[in-house]
Protein backbone atom coordinates (compact mmCIF):
# COMPACT_ATOMS: atom_id res chain seq x y z
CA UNK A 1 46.62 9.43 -34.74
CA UNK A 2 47.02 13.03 -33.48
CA UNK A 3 47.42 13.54 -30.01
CA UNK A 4 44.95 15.66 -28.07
CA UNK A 5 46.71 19.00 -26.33
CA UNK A 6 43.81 18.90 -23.95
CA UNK A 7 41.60 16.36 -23.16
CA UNK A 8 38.51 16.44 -20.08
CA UNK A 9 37.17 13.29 -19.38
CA UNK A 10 33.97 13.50 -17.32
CA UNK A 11 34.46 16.57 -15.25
CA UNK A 12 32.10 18.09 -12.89
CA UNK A 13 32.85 21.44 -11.31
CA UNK A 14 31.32 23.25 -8.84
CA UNK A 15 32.28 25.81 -6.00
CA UNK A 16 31.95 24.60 -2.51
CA UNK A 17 29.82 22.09 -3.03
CA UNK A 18 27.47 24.50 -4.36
CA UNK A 19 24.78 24.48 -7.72
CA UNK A 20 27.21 22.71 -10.40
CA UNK A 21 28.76 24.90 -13.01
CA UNK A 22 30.11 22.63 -15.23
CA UNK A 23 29.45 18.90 -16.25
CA UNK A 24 31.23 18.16 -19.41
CA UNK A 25 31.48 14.35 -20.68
CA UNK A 26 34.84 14.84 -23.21
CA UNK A 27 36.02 17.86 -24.94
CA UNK A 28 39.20 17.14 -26.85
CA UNK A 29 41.51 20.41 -28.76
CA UNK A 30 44.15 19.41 -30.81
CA UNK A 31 47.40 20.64 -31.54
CA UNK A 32 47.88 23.96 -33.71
CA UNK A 33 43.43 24.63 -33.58
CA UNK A 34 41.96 28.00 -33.11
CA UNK A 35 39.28 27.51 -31.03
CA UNK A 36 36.17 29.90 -30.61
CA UNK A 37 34.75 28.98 -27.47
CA UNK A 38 31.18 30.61 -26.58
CA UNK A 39 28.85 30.83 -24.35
CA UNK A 40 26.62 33.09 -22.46
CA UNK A 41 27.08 34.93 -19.07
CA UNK A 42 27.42 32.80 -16.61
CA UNK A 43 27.58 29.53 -18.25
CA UNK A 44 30.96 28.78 -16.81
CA UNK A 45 33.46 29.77 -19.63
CA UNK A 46 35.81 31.66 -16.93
CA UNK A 47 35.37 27.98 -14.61
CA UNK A 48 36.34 26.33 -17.70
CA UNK A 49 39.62 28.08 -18.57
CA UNK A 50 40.62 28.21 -14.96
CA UNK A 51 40.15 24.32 -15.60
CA UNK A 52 42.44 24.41 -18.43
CA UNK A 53 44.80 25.83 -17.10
CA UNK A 54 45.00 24.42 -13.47
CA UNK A 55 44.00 27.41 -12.05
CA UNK A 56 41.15 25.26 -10.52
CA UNK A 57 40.78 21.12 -10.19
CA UNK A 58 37.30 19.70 -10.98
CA UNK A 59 35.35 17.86 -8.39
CA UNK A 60 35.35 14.54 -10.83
CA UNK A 61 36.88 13.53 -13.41
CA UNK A 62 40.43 14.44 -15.40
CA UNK A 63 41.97 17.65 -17.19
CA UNK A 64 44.53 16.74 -19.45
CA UNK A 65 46.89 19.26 -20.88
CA UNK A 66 50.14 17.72 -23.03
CA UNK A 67 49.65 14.27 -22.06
CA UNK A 68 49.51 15.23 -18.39
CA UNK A 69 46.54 15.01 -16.29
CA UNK A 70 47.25 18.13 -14.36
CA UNK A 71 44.38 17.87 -12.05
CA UNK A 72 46.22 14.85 -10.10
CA UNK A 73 48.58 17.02 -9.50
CA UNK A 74 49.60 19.76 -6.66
CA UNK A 75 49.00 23.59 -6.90
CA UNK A 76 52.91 23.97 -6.93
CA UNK A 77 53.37 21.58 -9.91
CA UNK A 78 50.58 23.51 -11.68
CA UNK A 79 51.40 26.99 -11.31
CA UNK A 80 54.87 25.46 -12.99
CA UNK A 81 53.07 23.56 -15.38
CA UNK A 82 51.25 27.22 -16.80
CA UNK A 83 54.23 29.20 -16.67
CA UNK A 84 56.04 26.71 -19.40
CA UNK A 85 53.15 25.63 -21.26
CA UNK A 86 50.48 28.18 -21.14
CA UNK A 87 50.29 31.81 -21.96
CA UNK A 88 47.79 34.09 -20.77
CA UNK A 89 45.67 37.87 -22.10
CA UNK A 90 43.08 38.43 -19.55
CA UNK A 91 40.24 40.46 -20.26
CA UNK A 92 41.20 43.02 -18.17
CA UNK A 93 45.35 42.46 -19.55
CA UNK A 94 46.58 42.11 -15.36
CA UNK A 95 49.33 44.56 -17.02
CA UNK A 96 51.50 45.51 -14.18
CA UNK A 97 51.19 49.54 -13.84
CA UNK A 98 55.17 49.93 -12.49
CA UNK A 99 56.44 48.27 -14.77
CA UNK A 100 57.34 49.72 -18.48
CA UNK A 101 56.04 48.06 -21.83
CA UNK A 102 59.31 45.63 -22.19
CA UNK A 103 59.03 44.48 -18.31
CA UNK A 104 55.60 43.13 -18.64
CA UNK A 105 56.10 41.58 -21.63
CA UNK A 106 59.25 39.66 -20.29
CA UNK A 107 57.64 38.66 -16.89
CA UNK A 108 57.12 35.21 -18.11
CA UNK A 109 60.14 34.45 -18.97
CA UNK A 110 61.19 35.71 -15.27
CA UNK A 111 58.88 33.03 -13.89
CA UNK A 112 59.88 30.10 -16.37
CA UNK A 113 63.16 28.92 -17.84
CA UNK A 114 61.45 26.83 -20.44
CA UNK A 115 60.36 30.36 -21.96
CA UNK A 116 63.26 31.83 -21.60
CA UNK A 117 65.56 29.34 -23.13
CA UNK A 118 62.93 29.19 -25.87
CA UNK A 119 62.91 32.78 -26.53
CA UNK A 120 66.13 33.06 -26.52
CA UNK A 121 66.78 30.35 -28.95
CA UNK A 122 64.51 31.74 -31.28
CA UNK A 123 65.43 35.48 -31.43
CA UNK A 124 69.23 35.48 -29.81
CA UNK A 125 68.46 37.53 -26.56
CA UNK A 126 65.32 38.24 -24.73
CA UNK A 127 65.34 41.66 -25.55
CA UNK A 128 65.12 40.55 -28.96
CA UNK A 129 62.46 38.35 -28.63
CA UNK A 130 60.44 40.89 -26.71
CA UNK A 131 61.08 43.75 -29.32
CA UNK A 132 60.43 41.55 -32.44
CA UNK A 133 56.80 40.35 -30.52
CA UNK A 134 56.03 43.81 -29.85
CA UNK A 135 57.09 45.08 -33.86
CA UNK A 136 55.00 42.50 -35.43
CA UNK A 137 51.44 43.22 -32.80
CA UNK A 138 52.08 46.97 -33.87
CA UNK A 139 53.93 48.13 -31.32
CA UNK A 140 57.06 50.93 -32.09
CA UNK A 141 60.44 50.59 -30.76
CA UNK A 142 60.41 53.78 -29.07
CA UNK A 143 57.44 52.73 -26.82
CA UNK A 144 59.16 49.85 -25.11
CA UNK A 145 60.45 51.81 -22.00
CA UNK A 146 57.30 53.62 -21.76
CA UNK A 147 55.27 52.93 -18.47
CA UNK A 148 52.35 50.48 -19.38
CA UNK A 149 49.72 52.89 -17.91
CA UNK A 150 50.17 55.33 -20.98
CA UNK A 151 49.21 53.76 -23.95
CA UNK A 152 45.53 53.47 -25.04
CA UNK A 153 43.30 50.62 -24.38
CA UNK A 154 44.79 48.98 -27.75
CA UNK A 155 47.77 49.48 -27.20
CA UNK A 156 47.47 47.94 -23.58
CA UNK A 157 45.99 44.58 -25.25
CA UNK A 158 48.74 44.45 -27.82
CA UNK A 159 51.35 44.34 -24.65
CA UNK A 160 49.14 41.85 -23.38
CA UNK A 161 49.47 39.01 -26.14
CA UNK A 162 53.42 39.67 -26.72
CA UNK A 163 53.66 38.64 -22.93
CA UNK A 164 51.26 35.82 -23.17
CA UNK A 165 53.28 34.85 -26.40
CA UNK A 166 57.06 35.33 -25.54
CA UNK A 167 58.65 31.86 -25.28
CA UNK A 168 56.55 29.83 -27.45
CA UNK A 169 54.11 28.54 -25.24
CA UNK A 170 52.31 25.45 -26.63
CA UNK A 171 48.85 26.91 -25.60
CA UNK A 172 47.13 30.55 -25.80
CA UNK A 173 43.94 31.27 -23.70
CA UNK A 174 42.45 34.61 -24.54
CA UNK A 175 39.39 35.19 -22.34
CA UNK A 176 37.58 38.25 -24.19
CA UNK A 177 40.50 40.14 -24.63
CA UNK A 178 38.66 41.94 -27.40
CA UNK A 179 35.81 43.01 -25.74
CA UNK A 180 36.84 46.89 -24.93
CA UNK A 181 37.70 47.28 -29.20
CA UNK A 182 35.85 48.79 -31.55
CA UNK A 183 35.16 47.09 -34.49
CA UNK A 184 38.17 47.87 -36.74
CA UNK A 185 40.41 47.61 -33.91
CA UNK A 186 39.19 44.06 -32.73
CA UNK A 187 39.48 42.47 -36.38
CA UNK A 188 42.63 44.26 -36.70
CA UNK A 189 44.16 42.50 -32.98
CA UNK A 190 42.70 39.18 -34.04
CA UNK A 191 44.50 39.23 -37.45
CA UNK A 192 47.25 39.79 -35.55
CA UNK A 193 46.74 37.35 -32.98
CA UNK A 194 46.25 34.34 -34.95
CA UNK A 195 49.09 35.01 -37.46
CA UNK A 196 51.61 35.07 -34.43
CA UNK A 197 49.88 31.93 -32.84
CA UNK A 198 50.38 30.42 -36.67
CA UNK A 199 54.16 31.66 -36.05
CA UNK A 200 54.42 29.83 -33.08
CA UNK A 201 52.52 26.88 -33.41
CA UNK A 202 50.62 27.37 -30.44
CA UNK A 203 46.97 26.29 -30.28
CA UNK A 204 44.46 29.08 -29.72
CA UNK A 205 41.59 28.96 -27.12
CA UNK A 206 39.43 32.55 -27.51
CA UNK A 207 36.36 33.18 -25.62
CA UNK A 208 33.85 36.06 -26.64
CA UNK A 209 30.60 36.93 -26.83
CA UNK A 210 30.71 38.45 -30.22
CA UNK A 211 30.07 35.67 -32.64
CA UNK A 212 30.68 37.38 -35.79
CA UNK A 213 34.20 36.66 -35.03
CA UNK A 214 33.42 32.45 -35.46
CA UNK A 215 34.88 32.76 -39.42
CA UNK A 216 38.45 33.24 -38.12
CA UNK A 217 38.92 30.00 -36.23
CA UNK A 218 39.16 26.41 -37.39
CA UNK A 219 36.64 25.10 -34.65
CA UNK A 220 33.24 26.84 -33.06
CA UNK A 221 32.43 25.46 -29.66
CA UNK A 222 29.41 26.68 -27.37
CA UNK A 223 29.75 25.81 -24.07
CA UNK A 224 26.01 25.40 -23.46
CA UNK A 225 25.97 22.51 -25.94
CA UNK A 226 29.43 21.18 -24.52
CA UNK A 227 28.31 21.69 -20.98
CA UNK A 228 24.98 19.06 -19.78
CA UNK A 229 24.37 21.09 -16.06
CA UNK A 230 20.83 22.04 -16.04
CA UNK A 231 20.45 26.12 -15.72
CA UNK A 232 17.86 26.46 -12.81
């Protein structure tokens, strides 16, 4: 039987002791699914990534991410834990402005060996591997050196997944990383997205509000049916 790459077991979240945000009985993702994970404002998708990947610990229960229940564990262990296993696009990208377009994209691999080695298995150098990422999410070659600040919007969210992609990490959170697209752009991004998460075997979690996107993924999940809190 196929092994779950995340598994919560009766977690309850809240901050400071405060209304509870989340209260989910199981959710299990396996390896290689593209997840489409919805929800409204507010219902605690954000709480629930930072879950995933031990940004935050719940108040009860366990988080389980590749076999390991990572909320048992210490804030130094987890920040580890994400830079190997988990890659990150933000919704606002966290692109570093001083750096240029090939810096940002090899941070991770600055913060985690794993990566590195990975990377550097795959495509021979780092360089390589950040290059080739970049090529194949429609980025040019003579861009790379260019400070992150001067591409468009687009091109800014391209940079964003090659980073959140170099080294093969075994799972991808996108938290609307789509949302400032236009139409043609977005489909465009997500076609891109999910043939380099295909490339890499890595499992796909993407949150957004814009459910005409559900057809690309293998699994829909709304977080107000996953999550039993009562909205006051």
């Amino acid at each position: 039987m196929l092994t779950p790459i995340i598994e919560l077991d009766q977690v309850h979240f809240s901050w400071d002791q405060a209304q509870p945000v989340l209260d989910i009985p199981q959710l299990k993702i396996y390896p290689g699914e593209r997840i489409f994970l919805h929800g409204p404002s507010g219902s605690g998708k954000s709480s629930l990534l930072n879950l995933i990947g031990g940004i935050n610990t719940p108040n009860q229960g366990n988080v389980s991410v590749l076999g390991q229940k990572i909320n048992q564990q210490g804030s130094a262990w987890r920040d580890r834990f994400r830079s190997n296993h988990i890659g990150l696009i933000f919704q606002q990208f966290n692109l570093l402005p001083y750096l240029s377009v090939i810096e940002n994209v090899l941070l991770p691999c600055r913060f985690s060996a794993k990566r590195r080695q990975r990377a550097i298995s795959r495509y021979g150098s780092l360089n390589s591997a950040a290059t080739k990422l970049l090529e194949q999410l429609g980025i040019a070659q003579s861009m790379l050196n260019r400070p992150v600040t001067a591409l468009s919007i687009g091109q800014q969210q391209r940079v964003a997944a090659a980073r959140a992609l170099i080294g093969s990490p075994e799972l991808l959170i996108a938290d609307e990383p789509t949302s400032a697209l236009d139409s043609d752009s977005r489909n465009a991004f997500l076609q891109l997205l999910i043939n380099e998460c295909d490339h890499n075997e890595t499992t796909l979690i993407f949150v957004s509000h814009d459910n005409s996107l559900q057809a690309n993924f293998s699994r829909v999940i709304s977080l107000a049916q996953l999550n039993q809190v009562e909205v006051m």
